[in-house]
C-alpha atoms as a PDB file:
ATOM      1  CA  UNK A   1     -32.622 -46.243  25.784  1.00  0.00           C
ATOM      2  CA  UNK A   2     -30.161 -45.765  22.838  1.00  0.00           C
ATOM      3  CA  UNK A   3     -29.217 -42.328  23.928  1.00  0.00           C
ATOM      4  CA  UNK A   4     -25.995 -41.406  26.921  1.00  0.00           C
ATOM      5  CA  UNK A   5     -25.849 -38.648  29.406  1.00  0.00           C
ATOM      6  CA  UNK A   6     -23.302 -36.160  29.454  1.00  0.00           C
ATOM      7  CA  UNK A   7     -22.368 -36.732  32.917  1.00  0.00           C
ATOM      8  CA  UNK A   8     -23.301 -38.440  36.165  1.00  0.00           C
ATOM      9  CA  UNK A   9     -26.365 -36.702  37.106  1.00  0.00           C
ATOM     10  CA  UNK A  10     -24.822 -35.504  40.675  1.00  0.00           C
ATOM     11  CA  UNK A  11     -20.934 -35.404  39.939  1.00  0.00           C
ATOM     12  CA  UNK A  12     -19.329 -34.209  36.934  1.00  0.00           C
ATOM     13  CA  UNK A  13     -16.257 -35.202  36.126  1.00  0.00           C
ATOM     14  CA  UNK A  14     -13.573 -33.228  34.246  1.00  0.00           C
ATOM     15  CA  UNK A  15     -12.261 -36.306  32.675  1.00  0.00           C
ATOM     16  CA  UNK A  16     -15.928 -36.623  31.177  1.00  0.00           C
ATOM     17  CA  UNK A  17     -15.502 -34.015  28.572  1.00  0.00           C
ATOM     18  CA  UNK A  18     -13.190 -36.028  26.727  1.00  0.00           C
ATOM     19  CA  UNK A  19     -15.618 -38.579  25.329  1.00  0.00           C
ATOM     20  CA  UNK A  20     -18.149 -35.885  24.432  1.00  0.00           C
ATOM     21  CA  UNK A  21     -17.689 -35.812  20.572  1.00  0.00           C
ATOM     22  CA  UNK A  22     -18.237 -39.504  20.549  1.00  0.00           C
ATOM     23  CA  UNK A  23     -21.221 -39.661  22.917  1.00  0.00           C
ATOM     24  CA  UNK A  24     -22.600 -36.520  20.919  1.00  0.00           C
ATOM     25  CA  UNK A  25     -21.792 -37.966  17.102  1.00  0.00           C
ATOM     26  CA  UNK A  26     -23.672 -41.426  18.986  1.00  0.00           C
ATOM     27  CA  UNK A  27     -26.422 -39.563  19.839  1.00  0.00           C
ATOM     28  CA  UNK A  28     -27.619 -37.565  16.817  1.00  0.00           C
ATOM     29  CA  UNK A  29     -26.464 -40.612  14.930  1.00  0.00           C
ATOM     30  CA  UNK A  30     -29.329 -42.721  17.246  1.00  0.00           C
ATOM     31  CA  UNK A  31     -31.416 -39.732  17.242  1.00  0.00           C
ATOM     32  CA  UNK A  32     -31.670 -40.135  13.183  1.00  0.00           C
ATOM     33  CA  UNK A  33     -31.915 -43.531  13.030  1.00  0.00           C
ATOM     34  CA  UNK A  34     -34.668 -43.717  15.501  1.00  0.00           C
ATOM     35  CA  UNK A  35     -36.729 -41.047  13.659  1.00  0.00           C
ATOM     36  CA  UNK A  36     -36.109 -42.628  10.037  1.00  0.00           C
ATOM     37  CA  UNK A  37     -37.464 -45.960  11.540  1.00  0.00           C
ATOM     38  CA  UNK A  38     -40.477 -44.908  12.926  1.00  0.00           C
ATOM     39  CA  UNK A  39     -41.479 -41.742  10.978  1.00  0.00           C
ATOM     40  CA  UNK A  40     -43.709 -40.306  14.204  1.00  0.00           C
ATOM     41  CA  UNK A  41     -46.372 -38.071  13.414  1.00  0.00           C
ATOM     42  CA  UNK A  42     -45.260 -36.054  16.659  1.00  0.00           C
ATOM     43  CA  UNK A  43     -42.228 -35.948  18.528  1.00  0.00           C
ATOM     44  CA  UNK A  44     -42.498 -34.854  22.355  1.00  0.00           C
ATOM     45  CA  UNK A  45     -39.519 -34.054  24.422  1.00  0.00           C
ATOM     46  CA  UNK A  46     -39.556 -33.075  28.275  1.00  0.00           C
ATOM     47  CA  UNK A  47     -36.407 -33.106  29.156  1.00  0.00           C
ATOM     48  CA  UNK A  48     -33.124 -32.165  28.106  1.00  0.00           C
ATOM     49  CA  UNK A  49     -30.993 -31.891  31.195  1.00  0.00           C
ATOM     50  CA  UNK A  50     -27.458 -33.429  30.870  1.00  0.00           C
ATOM     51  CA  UNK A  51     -27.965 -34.376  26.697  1.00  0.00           C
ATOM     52  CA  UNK A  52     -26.451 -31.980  24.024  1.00  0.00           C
ATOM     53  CA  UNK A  53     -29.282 -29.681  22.232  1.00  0.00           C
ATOM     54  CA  UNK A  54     -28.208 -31.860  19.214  1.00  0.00           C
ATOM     55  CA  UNK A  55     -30.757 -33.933  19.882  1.00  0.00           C
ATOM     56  CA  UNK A  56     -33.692 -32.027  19.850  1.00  0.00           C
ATOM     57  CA  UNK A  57     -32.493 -30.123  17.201  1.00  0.00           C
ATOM     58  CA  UNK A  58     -32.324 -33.434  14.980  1.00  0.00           C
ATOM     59  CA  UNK A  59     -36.202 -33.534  15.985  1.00  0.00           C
ATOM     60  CA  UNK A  60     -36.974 -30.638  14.795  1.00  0.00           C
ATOM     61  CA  UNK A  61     -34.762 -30.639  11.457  1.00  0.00           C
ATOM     62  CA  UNK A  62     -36.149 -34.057  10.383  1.00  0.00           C
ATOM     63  CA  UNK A  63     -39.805 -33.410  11.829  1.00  0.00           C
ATOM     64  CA  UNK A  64     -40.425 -29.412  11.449  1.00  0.00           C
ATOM     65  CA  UNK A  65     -43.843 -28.614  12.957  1.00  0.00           C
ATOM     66  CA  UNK A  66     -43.958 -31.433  14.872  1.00  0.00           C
ATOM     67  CA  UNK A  67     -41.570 -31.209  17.678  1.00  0.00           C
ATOM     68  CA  UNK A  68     -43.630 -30.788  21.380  1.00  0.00           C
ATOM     69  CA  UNK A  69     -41.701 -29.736  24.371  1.00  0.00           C
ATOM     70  CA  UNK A  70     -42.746 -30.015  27.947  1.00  0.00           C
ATOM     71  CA  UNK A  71     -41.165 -27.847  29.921  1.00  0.00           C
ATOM     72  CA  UNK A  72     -41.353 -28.178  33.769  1.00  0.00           C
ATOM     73  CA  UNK A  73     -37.991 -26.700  34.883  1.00  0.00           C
ATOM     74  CA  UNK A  74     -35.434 -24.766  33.341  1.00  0.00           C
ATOM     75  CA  UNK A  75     -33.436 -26.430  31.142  1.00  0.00           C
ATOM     76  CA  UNK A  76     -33.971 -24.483  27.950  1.00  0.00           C
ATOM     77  CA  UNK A  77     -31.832 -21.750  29.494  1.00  0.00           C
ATOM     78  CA  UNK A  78     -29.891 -23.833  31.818  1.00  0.00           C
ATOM     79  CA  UNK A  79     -25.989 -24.356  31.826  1.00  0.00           C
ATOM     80  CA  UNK A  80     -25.537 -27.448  30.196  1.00  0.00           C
ATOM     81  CA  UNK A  81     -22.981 -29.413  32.803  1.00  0.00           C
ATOM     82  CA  UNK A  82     -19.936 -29.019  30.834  1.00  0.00           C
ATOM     83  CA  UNK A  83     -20.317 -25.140  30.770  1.00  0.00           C
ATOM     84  CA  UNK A  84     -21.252 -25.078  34.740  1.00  0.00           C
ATOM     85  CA  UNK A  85     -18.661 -26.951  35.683  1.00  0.00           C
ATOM     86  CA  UNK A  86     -15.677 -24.979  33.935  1.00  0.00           C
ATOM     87  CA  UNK A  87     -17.343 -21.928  34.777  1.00  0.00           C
ATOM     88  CA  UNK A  88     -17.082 -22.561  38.460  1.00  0.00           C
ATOM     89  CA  UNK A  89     -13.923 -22.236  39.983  1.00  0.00           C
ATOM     90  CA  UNK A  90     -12.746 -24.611  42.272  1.00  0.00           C
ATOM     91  CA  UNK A  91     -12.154 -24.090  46.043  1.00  0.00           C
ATOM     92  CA  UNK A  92      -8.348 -25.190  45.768  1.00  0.00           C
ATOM     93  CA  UNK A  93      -6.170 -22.076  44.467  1.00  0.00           C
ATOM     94  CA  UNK A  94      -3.656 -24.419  43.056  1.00  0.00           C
ATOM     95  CA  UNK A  95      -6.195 -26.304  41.103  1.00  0.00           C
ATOM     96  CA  UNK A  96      -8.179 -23.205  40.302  1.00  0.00           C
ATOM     97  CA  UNK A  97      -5.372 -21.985  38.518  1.00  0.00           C
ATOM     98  CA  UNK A  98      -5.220 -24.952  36.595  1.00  0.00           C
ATOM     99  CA  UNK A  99      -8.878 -24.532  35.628  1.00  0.00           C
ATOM    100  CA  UNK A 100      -8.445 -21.501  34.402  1.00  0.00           C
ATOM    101  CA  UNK A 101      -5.908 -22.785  32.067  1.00  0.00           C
ATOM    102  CA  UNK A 102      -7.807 -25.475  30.465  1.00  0.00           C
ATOM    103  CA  UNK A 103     -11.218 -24.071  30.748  1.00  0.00           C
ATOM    104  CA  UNK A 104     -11.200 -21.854  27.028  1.00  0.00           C
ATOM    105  CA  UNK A 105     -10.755 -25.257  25.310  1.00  0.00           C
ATOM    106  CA  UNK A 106     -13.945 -26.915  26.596  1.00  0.00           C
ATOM    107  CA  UNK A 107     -16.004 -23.650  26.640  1.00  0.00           C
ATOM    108  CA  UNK A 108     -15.300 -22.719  23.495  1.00  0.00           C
ATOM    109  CA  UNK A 109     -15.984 -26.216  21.754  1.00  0.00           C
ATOM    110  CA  UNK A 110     -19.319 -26.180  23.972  1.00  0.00           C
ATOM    111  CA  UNK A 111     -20.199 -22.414  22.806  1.00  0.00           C
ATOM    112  CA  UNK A 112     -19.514 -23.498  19.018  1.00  0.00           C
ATOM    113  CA  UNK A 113     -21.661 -26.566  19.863  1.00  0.00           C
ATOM    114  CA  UNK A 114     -24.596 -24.799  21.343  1.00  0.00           C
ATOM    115  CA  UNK A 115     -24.812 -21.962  18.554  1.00  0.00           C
ATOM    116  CA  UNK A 116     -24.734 -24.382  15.474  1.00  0.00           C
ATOM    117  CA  UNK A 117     -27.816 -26.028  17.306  1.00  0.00           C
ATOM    118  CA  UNK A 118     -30.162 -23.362  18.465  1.00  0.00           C
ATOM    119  CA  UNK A 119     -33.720 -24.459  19.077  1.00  0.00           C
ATOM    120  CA  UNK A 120     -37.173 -23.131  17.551  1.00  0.00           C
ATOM    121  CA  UNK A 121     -39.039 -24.274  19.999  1.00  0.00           C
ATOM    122  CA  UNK A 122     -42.653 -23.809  18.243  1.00  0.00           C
ATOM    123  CA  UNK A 123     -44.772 -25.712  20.475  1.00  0.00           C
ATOM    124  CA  UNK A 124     -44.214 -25.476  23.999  1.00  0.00           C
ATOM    125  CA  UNK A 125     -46.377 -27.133  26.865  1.00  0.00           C
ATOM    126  CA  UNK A 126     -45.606 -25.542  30.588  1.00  0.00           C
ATOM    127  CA  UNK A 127     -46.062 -26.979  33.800  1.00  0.00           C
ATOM    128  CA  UNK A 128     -47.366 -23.700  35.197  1.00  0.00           C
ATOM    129  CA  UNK A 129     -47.697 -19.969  34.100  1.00  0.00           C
ATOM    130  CA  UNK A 130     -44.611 -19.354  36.162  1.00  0.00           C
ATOM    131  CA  UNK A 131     -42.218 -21.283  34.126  1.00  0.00           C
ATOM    132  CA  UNK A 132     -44.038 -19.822  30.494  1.00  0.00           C
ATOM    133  CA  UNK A 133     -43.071 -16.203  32.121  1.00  0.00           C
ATOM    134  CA  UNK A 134     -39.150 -17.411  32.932  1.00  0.00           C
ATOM    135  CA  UNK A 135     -39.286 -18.991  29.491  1.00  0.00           C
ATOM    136  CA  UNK A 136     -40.361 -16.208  27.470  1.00  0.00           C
ATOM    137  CA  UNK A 137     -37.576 -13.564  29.640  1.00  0.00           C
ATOM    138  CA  UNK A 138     -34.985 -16.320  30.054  1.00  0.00           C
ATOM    139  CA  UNK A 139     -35.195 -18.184  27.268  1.00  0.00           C
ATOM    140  CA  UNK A 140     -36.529 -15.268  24.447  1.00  0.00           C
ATOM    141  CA  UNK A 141     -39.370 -18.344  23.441  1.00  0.00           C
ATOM    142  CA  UNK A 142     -42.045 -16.147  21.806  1.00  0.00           C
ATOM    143  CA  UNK A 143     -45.354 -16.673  24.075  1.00  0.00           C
ATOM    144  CA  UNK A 144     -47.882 -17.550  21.423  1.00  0.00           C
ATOM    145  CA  UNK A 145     -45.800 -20.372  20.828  1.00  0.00           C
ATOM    146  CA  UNK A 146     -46.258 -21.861  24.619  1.00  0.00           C
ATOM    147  CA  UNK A 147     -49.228 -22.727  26.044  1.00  0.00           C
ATOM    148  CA  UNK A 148     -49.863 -23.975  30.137  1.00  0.00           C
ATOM    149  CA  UNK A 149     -50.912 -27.259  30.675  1.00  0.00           C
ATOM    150  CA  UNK A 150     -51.212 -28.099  34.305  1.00  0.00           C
ATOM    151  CA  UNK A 151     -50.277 -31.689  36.101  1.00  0.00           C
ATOM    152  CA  UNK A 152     -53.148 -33.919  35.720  1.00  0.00           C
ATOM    153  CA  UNK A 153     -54.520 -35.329  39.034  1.00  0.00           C
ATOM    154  CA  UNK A 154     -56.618 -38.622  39.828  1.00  0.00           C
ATOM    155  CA  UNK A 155     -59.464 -36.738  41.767  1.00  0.00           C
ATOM    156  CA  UNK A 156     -60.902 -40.212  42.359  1.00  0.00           C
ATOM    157  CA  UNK A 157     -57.696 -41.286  44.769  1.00  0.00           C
ATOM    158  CA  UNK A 158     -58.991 -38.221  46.903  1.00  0.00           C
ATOM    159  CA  UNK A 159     -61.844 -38.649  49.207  1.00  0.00           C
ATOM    160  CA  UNK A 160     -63.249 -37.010  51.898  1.00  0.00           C
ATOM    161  CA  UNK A 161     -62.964 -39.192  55.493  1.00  0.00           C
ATOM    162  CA  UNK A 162     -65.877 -40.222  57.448  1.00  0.00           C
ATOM    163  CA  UNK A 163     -65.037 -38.117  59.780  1.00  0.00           C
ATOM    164  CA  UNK A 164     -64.282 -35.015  57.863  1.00  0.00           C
ATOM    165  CA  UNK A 165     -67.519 -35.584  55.273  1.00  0.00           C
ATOM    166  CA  UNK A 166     -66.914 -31.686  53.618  1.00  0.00           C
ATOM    167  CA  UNK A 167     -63.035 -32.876  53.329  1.00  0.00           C
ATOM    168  CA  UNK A 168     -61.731 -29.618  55.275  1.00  0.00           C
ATOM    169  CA  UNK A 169     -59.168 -29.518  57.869  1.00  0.00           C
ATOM    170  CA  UNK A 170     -61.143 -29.357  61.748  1.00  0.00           C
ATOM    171  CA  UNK A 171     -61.791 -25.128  62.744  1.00  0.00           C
ATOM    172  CA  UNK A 172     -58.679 -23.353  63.834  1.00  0.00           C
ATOM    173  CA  UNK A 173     -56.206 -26.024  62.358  1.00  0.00           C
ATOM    174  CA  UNK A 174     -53.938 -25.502  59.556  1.00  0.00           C
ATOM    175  CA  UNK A 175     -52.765 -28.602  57.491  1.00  0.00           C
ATOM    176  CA  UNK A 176     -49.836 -28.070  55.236  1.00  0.00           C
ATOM    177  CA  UNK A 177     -48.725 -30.758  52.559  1.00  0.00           C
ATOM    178  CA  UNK A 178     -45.554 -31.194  50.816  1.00  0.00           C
ATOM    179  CA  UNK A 179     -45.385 -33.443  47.952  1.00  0.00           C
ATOM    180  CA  UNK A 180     -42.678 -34.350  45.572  1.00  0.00           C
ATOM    181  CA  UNK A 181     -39.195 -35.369  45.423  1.00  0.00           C
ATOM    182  CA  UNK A 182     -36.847 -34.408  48.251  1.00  0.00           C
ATOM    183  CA  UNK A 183     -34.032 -32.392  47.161  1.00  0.00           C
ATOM    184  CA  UNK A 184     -33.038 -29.385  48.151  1.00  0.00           C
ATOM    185  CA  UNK A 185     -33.799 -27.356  45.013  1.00  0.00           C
ATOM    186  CA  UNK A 186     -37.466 -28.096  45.603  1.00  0.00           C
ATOM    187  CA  UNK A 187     -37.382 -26.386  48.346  1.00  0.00           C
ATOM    188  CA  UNK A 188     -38.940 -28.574  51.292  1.00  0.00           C
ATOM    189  CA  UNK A 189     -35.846 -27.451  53.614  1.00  0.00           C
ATOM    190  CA  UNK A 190     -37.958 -24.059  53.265  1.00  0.00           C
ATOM    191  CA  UNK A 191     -41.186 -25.679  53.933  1.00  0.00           C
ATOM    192  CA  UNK A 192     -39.499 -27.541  57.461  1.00  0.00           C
ATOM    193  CA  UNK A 193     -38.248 -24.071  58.432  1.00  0.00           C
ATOM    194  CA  UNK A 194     -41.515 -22.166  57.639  1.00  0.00           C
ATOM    195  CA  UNK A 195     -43.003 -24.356  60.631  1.00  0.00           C
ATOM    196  CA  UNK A 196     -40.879 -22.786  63.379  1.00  0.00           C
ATOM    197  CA  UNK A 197     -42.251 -19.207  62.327  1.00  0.00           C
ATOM    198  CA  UNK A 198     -46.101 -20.683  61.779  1.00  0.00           C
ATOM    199  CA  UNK A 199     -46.141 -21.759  65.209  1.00  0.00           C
ATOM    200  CA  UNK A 200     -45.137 -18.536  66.488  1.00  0.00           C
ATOM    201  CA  UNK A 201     -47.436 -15.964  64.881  1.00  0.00           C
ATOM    202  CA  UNK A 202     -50.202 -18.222  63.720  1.00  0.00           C
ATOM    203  CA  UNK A 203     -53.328 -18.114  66.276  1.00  0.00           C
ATOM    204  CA  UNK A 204     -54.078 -21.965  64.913  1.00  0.00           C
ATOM    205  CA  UNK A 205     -54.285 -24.398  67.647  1.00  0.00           C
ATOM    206  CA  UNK A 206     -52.411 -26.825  65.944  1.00  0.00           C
ATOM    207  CA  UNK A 207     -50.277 -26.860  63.045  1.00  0.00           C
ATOM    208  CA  UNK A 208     -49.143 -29.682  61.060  1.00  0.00           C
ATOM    209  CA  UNK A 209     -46.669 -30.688  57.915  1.00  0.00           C
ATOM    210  CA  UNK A 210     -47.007 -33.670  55.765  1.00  0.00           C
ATOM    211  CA  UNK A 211     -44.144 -34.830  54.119  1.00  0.00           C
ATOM    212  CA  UNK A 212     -44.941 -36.953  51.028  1.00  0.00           C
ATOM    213  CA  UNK A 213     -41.676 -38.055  48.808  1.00  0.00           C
ATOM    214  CA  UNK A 214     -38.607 -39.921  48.660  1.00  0.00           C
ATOM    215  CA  UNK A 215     -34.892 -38.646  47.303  1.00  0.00           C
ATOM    216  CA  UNK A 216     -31.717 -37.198  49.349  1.00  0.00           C
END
């Protein structure tokens, strides 16, 4: 609650890099505070999208040992949105050029930034054994330091129907479900077209695709 984003989650700014130094010095100073107040025994971060590094390395200088990361995308070797956005050049020639011009000053205060707070990252929790493999190439985190810890699910919220008793799908039908957010980097646009080619070459009588979610 005491901490600010970098950006708007969906639309950065350029205008937004100016107040980084004070939302960053805000931040570690909260970040501090927050830990000398409470002195936790264990300090568990999931994610870090759109905050400086600073943070977590603040964890892990007042609380070494005891910093837990849970890692279910790919933030620790992400582009941090300042970086992405001056990185990518804009569609406009004229203002492309202009980009170009200012872009060393934020990318090189951002580089400086990200070196002076580079992360240990001794206890690591994955979502799946995917994302400890793209961590340990990606991100260089050693793999005895991560472990995989999959989502938890309420097995008691799923029951069989009367009229399926065994809980499988009726012979010769497939049953696909999607569930989670809807955005496109989650890839449900994939699972919509995947349909079209399922009805074609699968020898199912009937096909169908649940769509469980909210989002854009």
């Amino acid at each position: 609650r005491l901490l600010t984003l970098e950006s708007d989650m969906h639309h950065y700014q350029p205008t937004q890099f100016i107040g980084h130094k004070r939302r960053l010095a805000g931040n570690l100073k909260n970040t501090h505070q927050t830990i000398e107040t409470f002195q936790p025994d264990v300090i568990f971060i999931h994610v870090m999208f759109n905050l400086s590094r600073g943070v977590a390395y603040t964890a892990e200088q007042l609380c070494p040992g005891r910093v837990v990361y849970y890692v279910a995308n790919d933030w620790p070797h992400a582009l941090d949105p300042h970086t992405a956005y001056w990185r990518d050049p804009a569609q406009n020639s004229i203002l492309n050029i202009a980009k170009q011009l200012l872009a060393p000053i934020p990318l090189n205060i951002i580089e400086r930034e990200n070196n002076s707070f580079q992360l240990k990252f001794d206890h690591v929790l994955c979502v799946s054994q995917a994302i400890k493999n793209t961590l340990a190439r990606e991100a260089d985190i050693p793999l005895e330091n991560m472990s995989v810890v999959y989502n938890g699910v309420e097995t008691d919220l799923f029951v069989p129907s009367p009229e399926q008793p065994d809980g499988l799908p009726p012979p010769n039908k497939l049953s696909l479900l999607y569930a989670g957010s809807l955005n496109t980097h989650k890839g449900v646009n994939t699972a919509i077209e995947a349909m079209a080619i399922l009805t074609k070459q699968s020898q199912a009588e009937g096909i169908s695709l649940t769509i469980v979610g909210s989002g854009h």
